[in-house]
PDB file of N, CA and C in Angstrom:
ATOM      1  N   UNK A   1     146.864 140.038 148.400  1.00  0.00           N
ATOM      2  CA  UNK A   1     147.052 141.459 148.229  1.00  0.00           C
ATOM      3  C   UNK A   1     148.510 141.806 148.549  1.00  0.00           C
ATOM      4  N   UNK A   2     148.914 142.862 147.765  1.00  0.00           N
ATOM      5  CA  UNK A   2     150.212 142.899 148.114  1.00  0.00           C
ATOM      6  C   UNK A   2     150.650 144.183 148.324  1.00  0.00           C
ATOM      7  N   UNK A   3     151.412 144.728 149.706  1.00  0.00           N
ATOM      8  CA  UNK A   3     151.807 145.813 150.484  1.00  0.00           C
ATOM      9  C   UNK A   3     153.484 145.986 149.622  1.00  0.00           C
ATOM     10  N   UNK A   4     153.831 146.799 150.186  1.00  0.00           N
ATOM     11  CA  UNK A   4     155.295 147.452 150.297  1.00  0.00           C
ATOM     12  C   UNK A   4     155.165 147.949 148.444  1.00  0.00           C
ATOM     13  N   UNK A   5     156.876 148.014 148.413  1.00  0.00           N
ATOM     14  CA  UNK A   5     157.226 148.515 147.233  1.00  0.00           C
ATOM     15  C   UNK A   5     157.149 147.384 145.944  1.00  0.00           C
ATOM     16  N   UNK A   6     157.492 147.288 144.818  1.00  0.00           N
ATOM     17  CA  UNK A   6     157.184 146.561 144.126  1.00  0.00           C
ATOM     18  C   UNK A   6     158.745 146.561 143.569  1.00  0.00           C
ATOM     19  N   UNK A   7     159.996 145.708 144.069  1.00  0.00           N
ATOM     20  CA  UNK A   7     161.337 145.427 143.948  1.00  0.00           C
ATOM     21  C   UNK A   7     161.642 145.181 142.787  1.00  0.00           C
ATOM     22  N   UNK A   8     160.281 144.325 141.906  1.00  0.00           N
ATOM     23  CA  UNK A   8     160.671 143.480 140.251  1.00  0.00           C
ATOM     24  C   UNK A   8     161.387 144.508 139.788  1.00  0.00           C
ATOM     25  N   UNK A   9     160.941 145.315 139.238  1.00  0.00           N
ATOM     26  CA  UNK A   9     160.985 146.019 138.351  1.00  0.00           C
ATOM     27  C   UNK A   9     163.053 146.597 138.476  1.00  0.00           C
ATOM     28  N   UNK A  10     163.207 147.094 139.784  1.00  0.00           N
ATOM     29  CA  UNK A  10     164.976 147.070 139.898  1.00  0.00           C
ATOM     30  C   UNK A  10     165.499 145.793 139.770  1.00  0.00           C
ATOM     31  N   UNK A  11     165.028 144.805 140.629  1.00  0.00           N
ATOM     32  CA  UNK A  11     165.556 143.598 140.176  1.00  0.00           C
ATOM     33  C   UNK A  11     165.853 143.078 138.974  1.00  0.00           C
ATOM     34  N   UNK A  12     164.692 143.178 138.362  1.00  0.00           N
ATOM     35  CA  UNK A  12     165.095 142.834 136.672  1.00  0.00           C
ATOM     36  C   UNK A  12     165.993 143.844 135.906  1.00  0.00           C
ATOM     37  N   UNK A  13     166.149 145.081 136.398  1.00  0.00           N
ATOM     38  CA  UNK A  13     166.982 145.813 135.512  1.00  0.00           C
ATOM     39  C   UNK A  13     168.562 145.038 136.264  1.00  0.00           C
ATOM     40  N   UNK A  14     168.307 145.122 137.267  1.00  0.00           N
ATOM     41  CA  UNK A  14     170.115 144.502 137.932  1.00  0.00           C
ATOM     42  C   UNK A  14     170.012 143.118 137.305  1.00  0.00           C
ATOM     43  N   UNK A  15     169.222 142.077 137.431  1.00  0.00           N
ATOM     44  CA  UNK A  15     169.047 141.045 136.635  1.00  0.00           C
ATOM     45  C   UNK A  15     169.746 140.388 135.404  1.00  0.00           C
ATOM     46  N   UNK A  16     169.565 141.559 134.571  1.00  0.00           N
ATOM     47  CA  UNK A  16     170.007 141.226 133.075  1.00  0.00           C
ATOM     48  C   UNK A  16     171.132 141.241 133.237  1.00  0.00           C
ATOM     49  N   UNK A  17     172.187 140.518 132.622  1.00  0.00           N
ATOM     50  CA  UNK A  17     173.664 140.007 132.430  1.00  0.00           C
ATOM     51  C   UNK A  17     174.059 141.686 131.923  1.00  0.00           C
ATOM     52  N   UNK A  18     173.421 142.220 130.636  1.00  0.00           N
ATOM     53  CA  UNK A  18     174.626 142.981 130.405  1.00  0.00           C
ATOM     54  C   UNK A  18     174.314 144.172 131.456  1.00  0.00           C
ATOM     55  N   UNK A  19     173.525 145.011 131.851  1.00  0.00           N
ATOM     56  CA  UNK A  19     172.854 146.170 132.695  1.00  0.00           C
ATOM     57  C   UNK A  19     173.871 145.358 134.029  1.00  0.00           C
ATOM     58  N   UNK A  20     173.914 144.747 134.367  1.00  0.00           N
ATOM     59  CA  UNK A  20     174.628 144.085 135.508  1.00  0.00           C
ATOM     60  C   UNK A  20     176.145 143.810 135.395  1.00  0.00           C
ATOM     61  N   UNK A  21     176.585 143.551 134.025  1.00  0.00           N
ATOM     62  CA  UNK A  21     177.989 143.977 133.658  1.00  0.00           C
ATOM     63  C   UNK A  21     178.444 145.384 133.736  1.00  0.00           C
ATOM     64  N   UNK A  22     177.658 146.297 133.348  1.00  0.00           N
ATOM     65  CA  UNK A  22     177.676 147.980 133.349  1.00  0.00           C
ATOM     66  C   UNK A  22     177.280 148.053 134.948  1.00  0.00           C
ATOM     67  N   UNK A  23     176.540 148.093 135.712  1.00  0.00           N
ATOM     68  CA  UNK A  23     176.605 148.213 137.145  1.00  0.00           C
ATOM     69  C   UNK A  23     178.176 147.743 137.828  1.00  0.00           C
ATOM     70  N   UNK A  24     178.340 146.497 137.764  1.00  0.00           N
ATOM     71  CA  UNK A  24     179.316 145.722 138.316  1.00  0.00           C
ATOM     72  C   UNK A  24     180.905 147.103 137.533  1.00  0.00           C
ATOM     73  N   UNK A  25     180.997 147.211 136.599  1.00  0.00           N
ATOM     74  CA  UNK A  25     182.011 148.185 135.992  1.00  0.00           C
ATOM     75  C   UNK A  25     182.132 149.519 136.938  1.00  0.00           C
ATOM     76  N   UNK A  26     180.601 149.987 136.815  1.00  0.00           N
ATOM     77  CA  UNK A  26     180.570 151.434 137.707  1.00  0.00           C
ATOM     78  C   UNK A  26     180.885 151.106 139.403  1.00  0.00           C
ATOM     79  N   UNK A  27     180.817 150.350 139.580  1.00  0.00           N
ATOM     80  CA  UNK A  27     180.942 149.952 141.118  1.00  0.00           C
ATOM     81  C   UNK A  27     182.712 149.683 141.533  1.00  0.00           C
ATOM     82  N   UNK A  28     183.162 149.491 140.492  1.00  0.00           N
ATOM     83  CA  UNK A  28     184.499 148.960 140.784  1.00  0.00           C
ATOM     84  C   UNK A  28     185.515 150.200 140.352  1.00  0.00           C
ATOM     85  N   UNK A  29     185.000 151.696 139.592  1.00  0.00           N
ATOM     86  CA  UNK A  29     185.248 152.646 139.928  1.00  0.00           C
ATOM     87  C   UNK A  29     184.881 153.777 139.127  1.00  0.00           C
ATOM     88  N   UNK A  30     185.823 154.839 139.112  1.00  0.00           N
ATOM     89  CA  UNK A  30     185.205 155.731 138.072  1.00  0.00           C
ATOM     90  C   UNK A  30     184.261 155.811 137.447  1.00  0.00           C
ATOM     91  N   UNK A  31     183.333 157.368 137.067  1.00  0.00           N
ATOM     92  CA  UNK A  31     182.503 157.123 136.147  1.00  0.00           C
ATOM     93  C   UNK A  31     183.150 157.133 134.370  1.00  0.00           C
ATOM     94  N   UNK A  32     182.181 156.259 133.982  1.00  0.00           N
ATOM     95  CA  UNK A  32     182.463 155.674 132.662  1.00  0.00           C
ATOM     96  C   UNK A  32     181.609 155.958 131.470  1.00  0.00           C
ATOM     97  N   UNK A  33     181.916 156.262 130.309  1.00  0.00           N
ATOM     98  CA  UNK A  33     181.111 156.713 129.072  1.00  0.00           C
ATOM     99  C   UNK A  33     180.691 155.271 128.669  1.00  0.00           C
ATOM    100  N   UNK A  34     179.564 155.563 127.881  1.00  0.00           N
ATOM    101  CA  UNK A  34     178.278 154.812 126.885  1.00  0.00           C
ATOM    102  C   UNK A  34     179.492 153.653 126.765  1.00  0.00           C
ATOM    103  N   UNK A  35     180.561 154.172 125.694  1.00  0.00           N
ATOM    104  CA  UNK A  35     181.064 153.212 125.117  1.00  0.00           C
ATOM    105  C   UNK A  35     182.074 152.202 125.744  1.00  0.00           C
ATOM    106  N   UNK A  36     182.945 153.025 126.866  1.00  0.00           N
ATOM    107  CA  UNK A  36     183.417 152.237 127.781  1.00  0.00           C
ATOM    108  C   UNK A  36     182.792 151.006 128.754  1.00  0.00           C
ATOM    109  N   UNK A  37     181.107 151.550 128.812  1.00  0.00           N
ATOM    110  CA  UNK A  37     180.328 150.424 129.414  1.00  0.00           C
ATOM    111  C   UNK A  37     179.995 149.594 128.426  1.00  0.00           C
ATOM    112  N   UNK A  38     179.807 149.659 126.937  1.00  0.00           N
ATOM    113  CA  UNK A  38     179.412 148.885 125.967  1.00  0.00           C
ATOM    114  C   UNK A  38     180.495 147.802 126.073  1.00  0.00           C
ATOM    115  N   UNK A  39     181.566 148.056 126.339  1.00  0.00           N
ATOM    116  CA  UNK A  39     182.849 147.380 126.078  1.00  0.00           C
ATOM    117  C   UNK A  39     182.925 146.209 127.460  1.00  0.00           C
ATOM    118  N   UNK A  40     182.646 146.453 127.798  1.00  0.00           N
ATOM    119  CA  UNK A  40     182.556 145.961 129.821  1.00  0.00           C
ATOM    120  C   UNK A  40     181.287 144.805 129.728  1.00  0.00           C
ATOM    121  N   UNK A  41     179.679 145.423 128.971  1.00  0.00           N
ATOM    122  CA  UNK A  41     178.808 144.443 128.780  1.00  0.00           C
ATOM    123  C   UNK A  41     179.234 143.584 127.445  1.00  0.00           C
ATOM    124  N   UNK A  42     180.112 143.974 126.388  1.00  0.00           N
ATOM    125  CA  UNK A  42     180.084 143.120 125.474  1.00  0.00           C
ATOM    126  C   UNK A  42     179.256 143.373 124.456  1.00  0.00           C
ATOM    127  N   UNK A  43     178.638 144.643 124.679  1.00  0.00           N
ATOM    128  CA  UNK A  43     177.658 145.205 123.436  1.00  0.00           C
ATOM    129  C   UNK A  43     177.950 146.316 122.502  1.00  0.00           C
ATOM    130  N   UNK A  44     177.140 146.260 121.566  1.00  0.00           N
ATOM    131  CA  UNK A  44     177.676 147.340 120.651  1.00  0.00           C
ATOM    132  C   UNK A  44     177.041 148.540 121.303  1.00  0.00           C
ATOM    133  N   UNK A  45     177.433 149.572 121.241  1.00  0.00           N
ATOM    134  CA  UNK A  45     177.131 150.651 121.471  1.00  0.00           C
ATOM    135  C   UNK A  45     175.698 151.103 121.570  1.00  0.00           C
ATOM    136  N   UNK A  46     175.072 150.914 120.649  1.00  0.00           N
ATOM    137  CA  UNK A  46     173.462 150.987 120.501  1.00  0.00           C
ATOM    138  C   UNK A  46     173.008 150.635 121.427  1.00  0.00           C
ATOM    139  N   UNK A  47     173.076 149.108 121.604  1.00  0.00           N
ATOM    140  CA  UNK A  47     172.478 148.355 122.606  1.00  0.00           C
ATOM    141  C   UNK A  47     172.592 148.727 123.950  1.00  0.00           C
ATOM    142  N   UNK A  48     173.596 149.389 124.396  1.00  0.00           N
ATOM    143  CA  UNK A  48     174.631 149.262 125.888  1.00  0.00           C
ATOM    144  C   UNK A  48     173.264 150.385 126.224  1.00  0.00           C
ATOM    145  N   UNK A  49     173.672 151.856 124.874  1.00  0.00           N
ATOM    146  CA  UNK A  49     172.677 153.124 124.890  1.00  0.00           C
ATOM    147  C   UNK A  49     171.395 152.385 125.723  1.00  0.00           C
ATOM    148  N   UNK A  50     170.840 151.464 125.147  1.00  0.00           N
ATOM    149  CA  UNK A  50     169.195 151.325 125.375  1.00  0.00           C
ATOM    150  C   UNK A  50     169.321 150.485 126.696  1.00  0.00           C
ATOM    151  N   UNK A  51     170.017 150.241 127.208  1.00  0.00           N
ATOM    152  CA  UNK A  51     170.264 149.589 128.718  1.00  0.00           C
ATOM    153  C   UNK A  51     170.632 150.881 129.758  1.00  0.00           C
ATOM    154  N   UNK A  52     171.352 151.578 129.142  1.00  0.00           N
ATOM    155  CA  UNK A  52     171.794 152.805 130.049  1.00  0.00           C
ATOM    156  C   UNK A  52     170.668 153.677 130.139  1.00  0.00           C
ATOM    157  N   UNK A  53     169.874 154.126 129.403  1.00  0.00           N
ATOM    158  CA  UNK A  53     168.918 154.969 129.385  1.00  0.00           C
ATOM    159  C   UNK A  53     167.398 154.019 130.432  1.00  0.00           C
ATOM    160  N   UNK A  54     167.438 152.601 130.351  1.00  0.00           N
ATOM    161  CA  UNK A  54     166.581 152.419 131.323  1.00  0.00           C
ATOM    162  C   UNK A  54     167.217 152.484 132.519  1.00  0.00           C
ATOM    163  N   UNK A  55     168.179 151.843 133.201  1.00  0.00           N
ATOM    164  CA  UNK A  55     169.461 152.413 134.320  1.00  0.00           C
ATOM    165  C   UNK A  55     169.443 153.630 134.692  1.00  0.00           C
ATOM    166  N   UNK A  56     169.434 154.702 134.441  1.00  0.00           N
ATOM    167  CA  UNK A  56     169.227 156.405 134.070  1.00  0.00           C
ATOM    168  C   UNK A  56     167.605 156.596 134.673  1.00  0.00           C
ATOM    169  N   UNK A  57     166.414 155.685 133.661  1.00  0.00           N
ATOM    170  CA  UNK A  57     165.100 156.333 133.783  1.00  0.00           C
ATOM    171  C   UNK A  57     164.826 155.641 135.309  1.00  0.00           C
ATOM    172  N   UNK A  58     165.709 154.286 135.954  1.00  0.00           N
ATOM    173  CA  UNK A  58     165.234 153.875 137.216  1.00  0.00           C
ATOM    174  C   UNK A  58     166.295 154.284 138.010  1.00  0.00           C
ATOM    175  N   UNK A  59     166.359 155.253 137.977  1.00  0.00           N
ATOM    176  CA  UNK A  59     167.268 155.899 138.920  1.00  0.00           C
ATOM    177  C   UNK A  59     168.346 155.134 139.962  1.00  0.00           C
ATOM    178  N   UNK A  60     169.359 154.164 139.159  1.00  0.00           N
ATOM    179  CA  UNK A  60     169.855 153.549 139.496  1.00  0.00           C
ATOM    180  C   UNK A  60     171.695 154.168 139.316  1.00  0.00           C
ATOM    181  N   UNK A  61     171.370 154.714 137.608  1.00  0.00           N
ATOM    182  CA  UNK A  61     172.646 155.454 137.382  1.00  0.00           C
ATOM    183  C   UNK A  61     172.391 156.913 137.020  1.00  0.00           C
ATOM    184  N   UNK A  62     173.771 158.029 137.258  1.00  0.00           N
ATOM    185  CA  UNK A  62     172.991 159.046 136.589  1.00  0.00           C
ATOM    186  C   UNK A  62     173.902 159.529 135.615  1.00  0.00           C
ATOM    187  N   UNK A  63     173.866 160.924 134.637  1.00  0.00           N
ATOM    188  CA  UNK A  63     174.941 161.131 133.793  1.00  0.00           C
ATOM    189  C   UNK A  63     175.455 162.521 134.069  1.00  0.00           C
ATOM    190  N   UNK A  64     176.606 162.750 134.191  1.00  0.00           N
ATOM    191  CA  UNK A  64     177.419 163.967 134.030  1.00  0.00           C
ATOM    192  C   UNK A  64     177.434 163.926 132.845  1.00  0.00           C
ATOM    193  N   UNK A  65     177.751 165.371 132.358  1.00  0.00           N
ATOM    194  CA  UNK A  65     178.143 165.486 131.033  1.00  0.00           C
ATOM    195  C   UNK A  65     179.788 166.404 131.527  1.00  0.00           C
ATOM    196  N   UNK A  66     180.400 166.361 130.001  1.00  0.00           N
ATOM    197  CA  UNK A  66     181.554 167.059 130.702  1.00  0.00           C
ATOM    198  C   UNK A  66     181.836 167.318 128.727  1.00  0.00           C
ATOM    199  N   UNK A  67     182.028 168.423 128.644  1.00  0.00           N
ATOM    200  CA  UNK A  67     182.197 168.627 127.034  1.00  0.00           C
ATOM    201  C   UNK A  67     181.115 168.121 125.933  1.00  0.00           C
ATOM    202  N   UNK A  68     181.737 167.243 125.130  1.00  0.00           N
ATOM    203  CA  UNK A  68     181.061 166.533 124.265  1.00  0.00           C
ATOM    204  C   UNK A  68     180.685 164.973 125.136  1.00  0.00           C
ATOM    205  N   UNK A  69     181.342 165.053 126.085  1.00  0.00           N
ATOM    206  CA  UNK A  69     181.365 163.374 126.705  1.00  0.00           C
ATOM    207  C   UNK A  69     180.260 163.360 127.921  1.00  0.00           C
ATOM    208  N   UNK A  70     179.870 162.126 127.665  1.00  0.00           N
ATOM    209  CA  UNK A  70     178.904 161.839 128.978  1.00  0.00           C
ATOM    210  C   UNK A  70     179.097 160.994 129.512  1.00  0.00           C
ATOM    211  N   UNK A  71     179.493 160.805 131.145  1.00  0.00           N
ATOM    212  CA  UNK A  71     179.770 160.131 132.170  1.00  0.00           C
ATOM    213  C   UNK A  71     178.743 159.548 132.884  1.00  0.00           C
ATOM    214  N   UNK A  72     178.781 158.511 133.206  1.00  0.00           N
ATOM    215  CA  UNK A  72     178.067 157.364 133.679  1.00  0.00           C
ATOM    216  C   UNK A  72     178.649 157.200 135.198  1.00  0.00           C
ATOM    217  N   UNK A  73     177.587 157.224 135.993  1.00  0.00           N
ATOM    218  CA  UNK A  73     178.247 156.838 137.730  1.00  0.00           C
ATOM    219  C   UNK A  73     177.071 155.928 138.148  1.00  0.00           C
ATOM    220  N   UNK A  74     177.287 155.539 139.712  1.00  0.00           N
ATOM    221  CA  UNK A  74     175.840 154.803 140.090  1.00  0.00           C
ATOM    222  C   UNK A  74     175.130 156.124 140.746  1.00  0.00           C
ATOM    223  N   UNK A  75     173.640 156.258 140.889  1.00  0.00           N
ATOM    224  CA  UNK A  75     173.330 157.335 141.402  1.00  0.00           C
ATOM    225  C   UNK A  75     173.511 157.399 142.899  1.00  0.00           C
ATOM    226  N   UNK A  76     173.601 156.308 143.804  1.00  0.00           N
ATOM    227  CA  UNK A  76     174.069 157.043 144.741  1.00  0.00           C
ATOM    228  C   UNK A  76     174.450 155.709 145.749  1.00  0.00           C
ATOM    229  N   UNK A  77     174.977 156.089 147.176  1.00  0.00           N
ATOM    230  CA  UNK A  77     175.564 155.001 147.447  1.00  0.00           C
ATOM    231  C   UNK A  77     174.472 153.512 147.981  1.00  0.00           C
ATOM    232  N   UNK A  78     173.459 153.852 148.252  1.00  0.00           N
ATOM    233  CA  UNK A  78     172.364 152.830 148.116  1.00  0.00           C
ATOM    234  C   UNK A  78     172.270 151.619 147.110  1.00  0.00           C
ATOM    235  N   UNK A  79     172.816 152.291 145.775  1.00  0.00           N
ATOM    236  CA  UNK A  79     172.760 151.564 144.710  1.00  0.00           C
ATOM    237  C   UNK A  79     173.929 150.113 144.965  1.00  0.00           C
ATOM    238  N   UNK A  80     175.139 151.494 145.405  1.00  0.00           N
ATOM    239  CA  UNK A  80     176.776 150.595 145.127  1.00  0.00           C
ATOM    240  C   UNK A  80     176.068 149.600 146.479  1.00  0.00           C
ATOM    241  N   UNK A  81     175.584 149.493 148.103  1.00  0.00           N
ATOM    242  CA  UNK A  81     175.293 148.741 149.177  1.00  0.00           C
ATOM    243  C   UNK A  81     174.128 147.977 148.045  1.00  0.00           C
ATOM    244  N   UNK A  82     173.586 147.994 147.483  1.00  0.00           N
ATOM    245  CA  UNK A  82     172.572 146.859 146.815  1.00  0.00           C
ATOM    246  C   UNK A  82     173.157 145.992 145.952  1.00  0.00           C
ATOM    247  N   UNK A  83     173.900 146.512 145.086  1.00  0.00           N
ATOM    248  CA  UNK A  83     174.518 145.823 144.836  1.00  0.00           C
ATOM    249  C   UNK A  83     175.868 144.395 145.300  1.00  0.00           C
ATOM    250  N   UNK A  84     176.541 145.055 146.164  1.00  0.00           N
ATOM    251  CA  UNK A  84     177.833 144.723 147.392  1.00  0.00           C
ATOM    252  C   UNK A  84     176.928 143.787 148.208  1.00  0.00           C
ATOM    253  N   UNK A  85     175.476 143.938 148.636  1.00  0.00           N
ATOM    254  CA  UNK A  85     174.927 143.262 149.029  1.00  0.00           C
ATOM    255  C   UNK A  85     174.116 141.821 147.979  1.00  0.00           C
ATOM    256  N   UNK A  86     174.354 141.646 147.343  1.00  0.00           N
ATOM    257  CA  UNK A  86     174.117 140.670 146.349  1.00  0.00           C
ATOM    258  C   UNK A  86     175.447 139.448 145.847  1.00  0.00           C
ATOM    259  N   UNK A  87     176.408 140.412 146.351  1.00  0.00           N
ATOM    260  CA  UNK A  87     177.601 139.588 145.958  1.00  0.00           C
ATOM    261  C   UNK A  87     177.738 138.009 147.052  1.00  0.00           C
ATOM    262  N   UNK A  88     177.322 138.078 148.369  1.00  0.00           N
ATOM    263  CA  UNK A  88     177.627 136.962 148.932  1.00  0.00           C
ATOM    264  C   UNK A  88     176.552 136.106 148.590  1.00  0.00           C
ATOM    265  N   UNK A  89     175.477 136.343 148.714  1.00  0.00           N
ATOM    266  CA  UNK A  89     174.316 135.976 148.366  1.00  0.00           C
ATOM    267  C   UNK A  89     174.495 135.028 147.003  1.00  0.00           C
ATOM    268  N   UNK A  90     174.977 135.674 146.171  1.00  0.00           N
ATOM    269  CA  UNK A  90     175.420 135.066 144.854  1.00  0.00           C
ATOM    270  C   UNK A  90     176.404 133.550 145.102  1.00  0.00           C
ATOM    271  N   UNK A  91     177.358 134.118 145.677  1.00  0.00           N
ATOM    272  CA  UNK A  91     178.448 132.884 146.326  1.00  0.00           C
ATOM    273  C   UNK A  91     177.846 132.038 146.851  1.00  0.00           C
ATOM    274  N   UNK A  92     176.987 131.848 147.751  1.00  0.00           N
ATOM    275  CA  UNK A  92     176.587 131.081 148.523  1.00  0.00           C
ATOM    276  C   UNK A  92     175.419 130.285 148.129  1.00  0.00           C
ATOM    277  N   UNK A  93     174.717 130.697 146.997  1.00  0.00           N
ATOM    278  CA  UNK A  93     173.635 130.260 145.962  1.00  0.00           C
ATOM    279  C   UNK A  93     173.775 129.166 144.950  1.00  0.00           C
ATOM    280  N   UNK A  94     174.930 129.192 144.566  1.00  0.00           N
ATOM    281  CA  UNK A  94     175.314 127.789 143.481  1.00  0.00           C
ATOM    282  C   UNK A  94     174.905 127.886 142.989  1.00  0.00           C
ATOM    283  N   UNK A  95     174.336 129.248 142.127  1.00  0.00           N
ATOM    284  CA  UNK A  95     174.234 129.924 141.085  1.00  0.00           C
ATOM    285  C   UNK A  95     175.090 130.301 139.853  1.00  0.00           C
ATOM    286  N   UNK A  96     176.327 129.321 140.365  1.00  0.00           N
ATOM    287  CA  UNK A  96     177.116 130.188 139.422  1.00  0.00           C
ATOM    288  C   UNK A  96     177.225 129.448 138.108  1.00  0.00           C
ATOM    289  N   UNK A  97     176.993 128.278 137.891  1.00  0.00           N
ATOM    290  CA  UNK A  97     176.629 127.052 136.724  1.00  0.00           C
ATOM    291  C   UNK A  97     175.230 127.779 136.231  1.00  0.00           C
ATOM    292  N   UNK A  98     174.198 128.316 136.552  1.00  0.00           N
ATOM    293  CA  UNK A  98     173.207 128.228 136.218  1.00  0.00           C
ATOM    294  C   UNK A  98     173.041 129.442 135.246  1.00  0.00           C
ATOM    295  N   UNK A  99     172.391 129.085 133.961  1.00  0.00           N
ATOM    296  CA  UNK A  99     172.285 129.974 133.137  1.00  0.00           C
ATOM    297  C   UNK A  99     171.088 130.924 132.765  1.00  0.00           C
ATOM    298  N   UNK A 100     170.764 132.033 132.973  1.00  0.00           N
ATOM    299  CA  UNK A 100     170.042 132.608 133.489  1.00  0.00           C
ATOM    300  C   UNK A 100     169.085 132.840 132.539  1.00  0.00           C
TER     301      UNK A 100
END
């Protein structure tokens, strides 16, 4: 039987290479539009869209709008420490050959 929260579900969104390229971008500063994160994961625009909008629905990132433009941040600083907290973890894993 299983207690507490159920982590998969963020995990796998931080998980995926490109959603984790767009995290890793927002963390290192400013908030950033659709296409500026498309550019950062390596995706076309469409795609980046359908990664950002689950990011968005798990309340991981949120969006300003500002004119016609919409800004991308992390939602809050929990996110940026979950992340920052994954980075040594990573180093120290010998994970970094391994293809995911």
């Amino acid at each position: 039987m299983r207690e507490g929260p159920d982590i998969s579900i963020i995990a796998a969104l931080i998980g995926n290479p490109a959603s984790a390229n767009m995290l890793m971008a927002l963390l290192a500063g400013p908030a950033l539009t659709a296409t500026e994160l498309a550019q950062e994961a390596g995706l076309m625009l469409s795609t980046a869209s359908g990664h950002l909008a689950k990011l968005e629905q798990a309340g991981l990132v949120v969006v300003e709008r500002q004119g016609r433009h919409r800004y991308f941040r992390l939602a809050e600083a929990d996110v940026a420490n979950a992340l920052e907290a994954l980075m040594p973890v990573f180093m120290k894993s010998g994970a970094k050959g391994i293809d995911p």
